[in-house]
Protein backbone atom coordinates (compact mmCIF):
# COMPACT_ATOMS: atom_id res chain seq x y z
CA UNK A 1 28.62 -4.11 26.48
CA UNK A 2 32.24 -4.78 26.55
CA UNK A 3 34.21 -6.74 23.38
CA UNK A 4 38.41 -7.88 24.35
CA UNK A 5 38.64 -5.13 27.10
CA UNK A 6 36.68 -2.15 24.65
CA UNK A 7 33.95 -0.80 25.43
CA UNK A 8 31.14 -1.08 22.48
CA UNK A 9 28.11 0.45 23.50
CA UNK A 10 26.15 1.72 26.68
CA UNK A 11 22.72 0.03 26.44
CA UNK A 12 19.87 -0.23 28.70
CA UNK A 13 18.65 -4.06 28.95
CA UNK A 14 15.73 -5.40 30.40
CA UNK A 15 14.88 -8.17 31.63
CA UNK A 16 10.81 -9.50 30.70
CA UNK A 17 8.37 -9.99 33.64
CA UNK A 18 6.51 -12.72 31.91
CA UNK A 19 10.02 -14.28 31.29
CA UNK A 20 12.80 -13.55 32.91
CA UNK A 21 14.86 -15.69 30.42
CA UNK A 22 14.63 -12.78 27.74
CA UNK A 23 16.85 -9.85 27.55
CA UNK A 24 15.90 -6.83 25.62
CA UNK A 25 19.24 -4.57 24.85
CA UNK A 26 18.42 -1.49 23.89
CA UNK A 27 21.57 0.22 22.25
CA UNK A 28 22.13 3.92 20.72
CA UNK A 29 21.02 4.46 16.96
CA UNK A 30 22.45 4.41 14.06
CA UNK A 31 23.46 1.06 11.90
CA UNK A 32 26.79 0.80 13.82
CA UNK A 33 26.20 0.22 17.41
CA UNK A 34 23.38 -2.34 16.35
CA UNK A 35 25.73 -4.05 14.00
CA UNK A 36 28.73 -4.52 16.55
CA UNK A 37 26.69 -5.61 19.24
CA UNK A 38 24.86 -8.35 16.91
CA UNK A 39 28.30 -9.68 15.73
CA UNK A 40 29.32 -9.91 19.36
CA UNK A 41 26.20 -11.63 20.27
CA UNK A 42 26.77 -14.41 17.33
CA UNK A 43 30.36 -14.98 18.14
CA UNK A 44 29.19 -15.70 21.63
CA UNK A 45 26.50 -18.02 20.23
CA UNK A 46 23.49 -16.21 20.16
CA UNK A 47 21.20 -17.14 17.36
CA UNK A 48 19.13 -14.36 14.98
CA UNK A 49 15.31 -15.05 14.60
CA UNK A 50 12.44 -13.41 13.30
CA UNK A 51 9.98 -11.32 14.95
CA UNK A 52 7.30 -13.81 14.22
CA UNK A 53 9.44 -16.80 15.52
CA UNK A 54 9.88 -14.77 19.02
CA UNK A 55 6.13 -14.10 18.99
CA UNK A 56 5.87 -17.59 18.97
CA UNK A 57 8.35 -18.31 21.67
CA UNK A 58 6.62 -15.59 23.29
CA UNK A 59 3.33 -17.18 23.23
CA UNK A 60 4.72 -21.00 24.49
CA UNK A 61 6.44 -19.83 27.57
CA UNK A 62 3.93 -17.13 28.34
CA UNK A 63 0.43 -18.13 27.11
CA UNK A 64 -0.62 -15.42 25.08
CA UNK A 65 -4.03 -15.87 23.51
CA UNK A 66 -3.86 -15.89 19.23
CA UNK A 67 -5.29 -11.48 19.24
CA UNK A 68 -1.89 -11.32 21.61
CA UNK A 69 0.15 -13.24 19.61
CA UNK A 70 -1.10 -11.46 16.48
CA UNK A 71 -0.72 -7.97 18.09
CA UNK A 72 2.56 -9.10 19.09
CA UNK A 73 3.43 -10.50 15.24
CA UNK A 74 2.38 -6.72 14.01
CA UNK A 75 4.12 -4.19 16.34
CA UNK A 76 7.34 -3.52 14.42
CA UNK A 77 5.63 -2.77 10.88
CA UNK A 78 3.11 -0.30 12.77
CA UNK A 79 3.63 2.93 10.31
CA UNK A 80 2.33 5.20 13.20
CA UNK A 81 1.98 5.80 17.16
CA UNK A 82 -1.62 5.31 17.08
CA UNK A 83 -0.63 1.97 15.41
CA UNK A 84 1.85 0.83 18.14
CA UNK A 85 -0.72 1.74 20.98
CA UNK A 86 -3.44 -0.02 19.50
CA UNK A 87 -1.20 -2.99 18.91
CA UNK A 88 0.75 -2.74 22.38
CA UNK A 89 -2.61 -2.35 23.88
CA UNK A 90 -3.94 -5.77 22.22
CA UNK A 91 -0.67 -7.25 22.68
CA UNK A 92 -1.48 -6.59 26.90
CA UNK A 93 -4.80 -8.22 26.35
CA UNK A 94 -7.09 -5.16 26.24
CA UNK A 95 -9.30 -6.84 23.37
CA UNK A 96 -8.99 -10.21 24.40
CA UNK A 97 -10.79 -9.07 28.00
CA UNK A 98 -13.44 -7.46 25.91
CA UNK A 99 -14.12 -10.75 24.29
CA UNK A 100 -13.71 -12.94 27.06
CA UNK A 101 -16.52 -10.66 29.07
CA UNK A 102 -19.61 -12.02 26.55
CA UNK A 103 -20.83 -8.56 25.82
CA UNK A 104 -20.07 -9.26 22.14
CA UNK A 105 -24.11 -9.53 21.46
CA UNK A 106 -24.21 -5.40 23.19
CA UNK A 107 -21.60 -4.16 21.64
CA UNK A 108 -21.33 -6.16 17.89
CA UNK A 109 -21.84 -2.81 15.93
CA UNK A 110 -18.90 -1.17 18.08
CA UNK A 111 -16.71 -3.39 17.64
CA UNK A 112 -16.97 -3.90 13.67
CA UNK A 113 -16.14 -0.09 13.59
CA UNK A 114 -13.55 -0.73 15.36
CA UNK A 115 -12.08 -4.16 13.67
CA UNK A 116 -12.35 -1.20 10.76
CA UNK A 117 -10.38 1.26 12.77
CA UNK A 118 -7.80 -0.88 13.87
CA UNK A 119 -7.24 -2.82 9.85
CA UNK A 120 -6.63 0.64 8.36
CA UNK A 121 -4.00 0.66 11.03
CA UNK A 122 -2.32 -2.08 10.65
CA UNK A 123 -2.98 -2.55 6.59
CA UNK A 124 -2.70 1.10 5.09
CA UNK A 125 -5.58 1.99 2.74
CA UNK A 126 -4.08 2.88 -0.83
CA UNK A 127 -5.05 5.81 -1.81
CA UNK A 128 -4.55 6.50 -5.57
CA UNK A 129 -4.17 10.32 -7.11
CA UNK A 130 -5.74 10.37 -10.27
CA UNK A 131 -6.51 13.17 -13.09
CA UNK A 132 -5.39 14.30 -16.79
CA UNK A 133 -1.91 16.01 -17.24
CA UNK A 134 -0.95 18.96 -15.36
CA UNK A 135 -3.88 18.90 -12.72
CA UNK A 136 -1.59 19.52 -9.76
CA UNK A 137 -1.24 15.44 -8.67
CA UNK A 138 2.22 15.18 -7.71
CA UNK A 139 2.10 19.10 -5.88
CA UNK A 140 -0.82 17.48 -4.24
CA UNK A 141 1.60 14.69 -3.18
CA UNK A 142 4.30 16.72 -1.88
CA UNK A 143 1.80 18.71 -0.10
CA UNK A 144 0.12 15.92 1.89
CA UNK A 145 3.84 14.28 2.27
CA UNK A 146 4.81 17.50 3.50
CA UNK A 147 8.16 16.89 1.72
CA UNK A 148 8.95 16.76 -1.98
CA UNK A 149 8.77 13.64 -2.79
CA UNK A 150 7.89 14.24 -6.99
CA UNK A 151 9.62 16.23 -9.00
CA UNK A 152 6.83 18.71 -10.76
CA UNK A 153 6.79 20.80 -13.57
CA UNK A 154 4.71 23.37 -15.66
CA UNK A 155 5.14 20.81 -18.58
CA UNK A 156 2.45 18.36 -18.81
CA UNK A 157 3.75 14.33 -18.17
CA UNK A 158 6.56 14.95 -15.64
CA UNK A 159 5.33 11.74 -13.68
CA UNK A 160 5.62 8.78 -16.01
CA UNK A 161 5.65 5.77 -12.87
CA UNK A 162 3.53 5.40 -10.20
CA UNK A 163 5.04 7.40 -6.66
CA UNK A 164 4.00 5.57 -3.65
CA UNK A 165 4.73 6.85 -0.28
CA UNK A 166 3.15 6.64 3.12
CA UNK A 167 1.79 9.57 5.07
CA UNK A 168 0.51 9.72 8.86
CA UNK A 169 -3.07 10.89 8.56
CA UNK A 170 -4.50 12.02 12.13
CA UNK A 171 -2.44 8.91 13.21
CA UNK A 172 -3.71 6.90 10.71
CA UNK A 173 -1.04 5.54 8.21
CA UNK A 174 -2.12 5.44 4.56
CA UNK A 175 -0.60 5.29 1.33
CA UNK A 176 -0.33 7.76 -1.07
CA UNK A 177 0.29 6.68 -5.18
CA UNK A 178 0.79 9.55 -7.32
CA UNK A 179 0.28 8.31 -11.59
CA UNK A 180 0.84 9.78 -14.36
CA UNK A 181 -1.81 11.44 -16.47
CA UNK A 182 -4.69 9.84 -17.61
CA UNK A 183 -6.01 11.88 -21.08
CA UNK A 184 -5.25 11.87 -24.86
CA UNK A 185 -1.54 9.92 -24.94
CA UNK A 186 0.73 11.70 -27.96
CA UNK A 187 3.70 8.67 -27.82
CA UNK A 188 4.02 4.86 -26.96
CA UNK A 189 5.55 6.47 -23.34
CA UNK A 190 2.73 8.50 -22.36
CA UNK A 191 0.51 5.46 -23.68
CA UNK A 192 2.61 2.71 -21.22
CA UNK A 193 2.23 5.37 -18.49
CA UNK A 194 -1.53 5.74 -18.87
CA UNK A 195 -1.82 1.90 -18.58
CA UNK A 196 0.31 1.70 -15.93
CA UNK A 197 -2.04 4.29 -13.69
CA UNK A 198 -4.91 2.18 -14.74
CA UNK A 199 -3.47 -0.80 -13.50
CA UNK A 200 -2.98 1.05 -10.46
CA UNK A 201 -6.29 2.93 -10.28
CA UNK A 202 -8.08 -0.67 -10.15
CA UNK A 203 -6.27 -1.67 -7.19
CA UNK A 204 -7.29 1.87 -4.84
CA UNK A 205 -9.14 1.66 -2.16
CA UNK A 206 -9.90 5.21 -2.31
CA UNK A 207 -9.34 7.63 -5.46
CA UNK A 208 -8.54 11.74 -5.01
CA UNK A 209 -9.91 12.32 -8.49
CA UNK A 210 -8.00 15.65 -9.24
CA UNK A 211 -9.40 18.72 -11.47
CA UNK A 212 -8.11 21.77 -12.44
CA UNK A 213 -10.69 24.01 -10.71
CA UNK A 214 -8.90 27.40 -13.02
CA UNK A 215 -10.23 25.37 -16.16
CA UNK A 216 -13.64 24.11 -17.31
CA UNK A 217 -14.43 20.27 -16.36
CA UNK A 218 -13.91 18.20 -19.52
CA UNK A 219 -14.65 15.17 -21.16
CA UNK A 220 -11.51 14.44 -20.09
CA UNK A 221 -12.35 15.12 -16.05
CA UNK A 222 -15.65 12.95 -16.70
CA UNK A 223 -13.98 9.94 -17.86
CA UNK A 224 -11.61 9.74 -14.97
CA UNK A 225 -14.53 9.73 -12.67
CA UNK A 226 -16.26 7.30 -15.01
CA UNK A 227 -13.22 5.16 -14.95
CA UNK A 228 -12.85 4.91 -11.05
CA UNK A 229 -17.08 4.50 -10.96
CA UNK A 230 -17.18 1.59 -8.78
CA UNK A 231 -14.43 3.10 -6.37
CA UNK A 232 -14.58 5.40 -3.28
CA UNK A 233 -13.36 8.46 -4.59
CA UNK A 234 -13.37 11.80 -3.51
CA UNK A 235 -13.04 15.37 -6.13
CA UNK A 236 -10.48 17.17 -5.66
CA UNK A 237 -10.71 20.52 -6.93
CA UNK A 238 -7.13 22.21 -6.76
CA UNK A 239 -5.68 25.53 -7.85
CA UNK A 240 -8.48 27.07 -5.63
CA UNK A 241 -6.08 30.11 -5.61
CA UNK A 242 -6.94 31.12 -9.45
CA UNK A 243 -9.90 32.36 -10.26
CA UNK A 244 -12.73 29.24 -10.50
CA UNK A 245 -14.31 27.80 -13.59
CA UNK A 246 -14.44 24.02 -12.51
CA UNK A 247 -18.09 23.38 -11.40
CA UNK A 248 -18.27 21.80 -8.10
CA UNK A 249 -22.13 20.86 -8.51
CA UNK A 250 -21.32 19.20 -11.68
CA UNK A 251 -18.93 17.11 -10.09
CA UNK A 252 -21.12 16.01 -7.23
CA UNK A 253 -23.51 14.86 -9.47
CA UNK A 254 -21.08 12.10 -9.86
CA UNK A 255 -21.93 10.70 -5.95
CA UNK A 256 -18.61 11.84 -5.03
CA UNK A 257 -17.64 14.10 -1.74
CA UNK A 258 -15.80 17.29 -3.46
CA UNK A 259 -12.74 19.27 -1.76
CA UNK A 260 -11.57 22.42 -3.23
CA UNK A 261 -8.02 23.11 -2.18
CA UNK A 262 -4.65 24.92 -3.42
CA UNK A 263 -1.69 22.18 -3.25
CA UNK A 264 0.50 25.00 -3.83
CA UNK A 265 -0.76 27.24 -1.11
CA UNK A 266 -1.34 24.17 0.87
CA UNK A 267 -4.84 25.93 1.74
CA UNK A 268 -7.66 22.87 2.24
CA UNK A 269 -5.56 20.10 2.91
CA UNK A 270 -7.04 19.40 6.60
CA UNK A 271 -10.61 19.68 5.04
CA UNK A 272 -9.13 16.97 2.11
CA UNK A 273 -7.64 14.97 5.19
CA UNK A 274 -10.48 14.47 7.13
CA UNK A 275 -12.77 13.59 4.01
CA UNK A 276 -10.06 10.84 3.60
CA UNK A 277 -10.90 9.27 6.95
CA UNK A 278 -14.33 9.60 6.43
CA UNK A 279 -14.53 8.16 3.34
């Protein structure tokens, strides 16, 4: 792509089978070679649109059946690979052969576990980390994140906002909400921040109901899982690397799938991951 004689960038373009009208440019990264050759593109005429509004176009000169178009709509906000091949998949008409065929009536159970399959991929399941003060949440975080993404601290109430972040689970994206401590609040900030995690408890599709497995469970423990009783949820026993008091049983009695796992030592975190799929 050349601009008064200089050269900007050295793209590949190509041009669509299904319409040879579109070009897709695909420059080098970064914000800057994007940026010139979008300025050049306007100064020459060329008008911005939205994804959507090219699905659309997309759909009018091609005719693309409304699972295309919507596959089409949702590629650039897939979180994942598994996301975009699902979606590029649809987007060729994989699904819309299925449907087309009449086997629905066979195959109805199939393909609700799959409609399943293919929402959590497109619509991450929020997954909310939830426990008293100094129960290991936000190390829990960082651990599944595999980045610090919390600052944590020996002091009980280091997290005071909600943390949200997305993590790529098996190729499934979901997302991750660390809160503050849920317990006995000692000042109008810990109170706000306890309300605040409530707030954000009610809206979890799934709960990791943290315990301190070095310590005995408490009323405490109990009235998180109380709180959360109409939620999945899943018990999360951490600091598995000290010696155990926490009893597992006891927590199961809750209906709850229990995990025991050290965030620090990052030991049980596949066992955690795949109960999150599961569940």
């Amino acid at each position: 792509i050349v601009d008064g004689g200089s050269t900007v960038d050295e793209v590949l373009v190509r041009i669509a089978s299904r319409n040879p009208d579109r070009l897709d440019i695909n420059c080098h990264g970064g914000a800057a070679p994007h940026t010139a050759i979008m300025n050049l593109l306007e100064r020459l005429g060329v008008r911005k649109c939205r994804w959507k509004e090219l699905a659309s176009e997309s759909a009018r000169t091609t005719g693309l059946d409304a699972i295309q178009i919507e596959a089409l709509e949702r590629i650039p906000g897939a979180l994942t690979l598994q996301a975009s091949k699902m979606l590029i998949a649809q987007h060729n008409g994989a699904l819309s052969k299925f449907v087309k065929s009449r086997k629905l009536h066979k195959h109805r159970d199939e393909l609700l576990e799959y409609a399943r399959y293919g929402t959590a991929l497109c619509e991450p399941p929020k997954s909310v980390i939830a426990g008293k003060p100094n129960v290991g949440k936000s190390t829990l975080l960082n651990c599944l994140l595999r980045r610090e993404r919390v600052i944590t601290s020996p002091t009980p109430g280091t997290t005071r906002d909600a943390v949200s972040a997305f993590v790529n689970v098996r190729g499934v994206p979901l997302e991750l909400v660390d809160t503050a401590g849920l317990g006995d609040a000692r000042g109008e900030i810990e109170t706000l921040a306890g309300e605040k995690a409530m707030d954000t408890l009610s809206e979890a599709d799934l709960v990791l109901c943290v315990i301190d497995g070095s310590e005995p469970v408490t009323p405490e423990d109990k009235a998180i899982l109380d709180a959360c009783a109409d939620k999945k949820k899943i018990v999360v026993i951490n600091k598995s690397d000290l010696p155990q008091n926490a009893s597992a049983p006891q927590m199961n009695a809750a209906g709850a799938p229990s995990v025991s796992v050290s965030a620090i030592q990052k030991t049980g975190i596949e066992e955690l991951k795949g109960k999150m799929l599961e569940t």
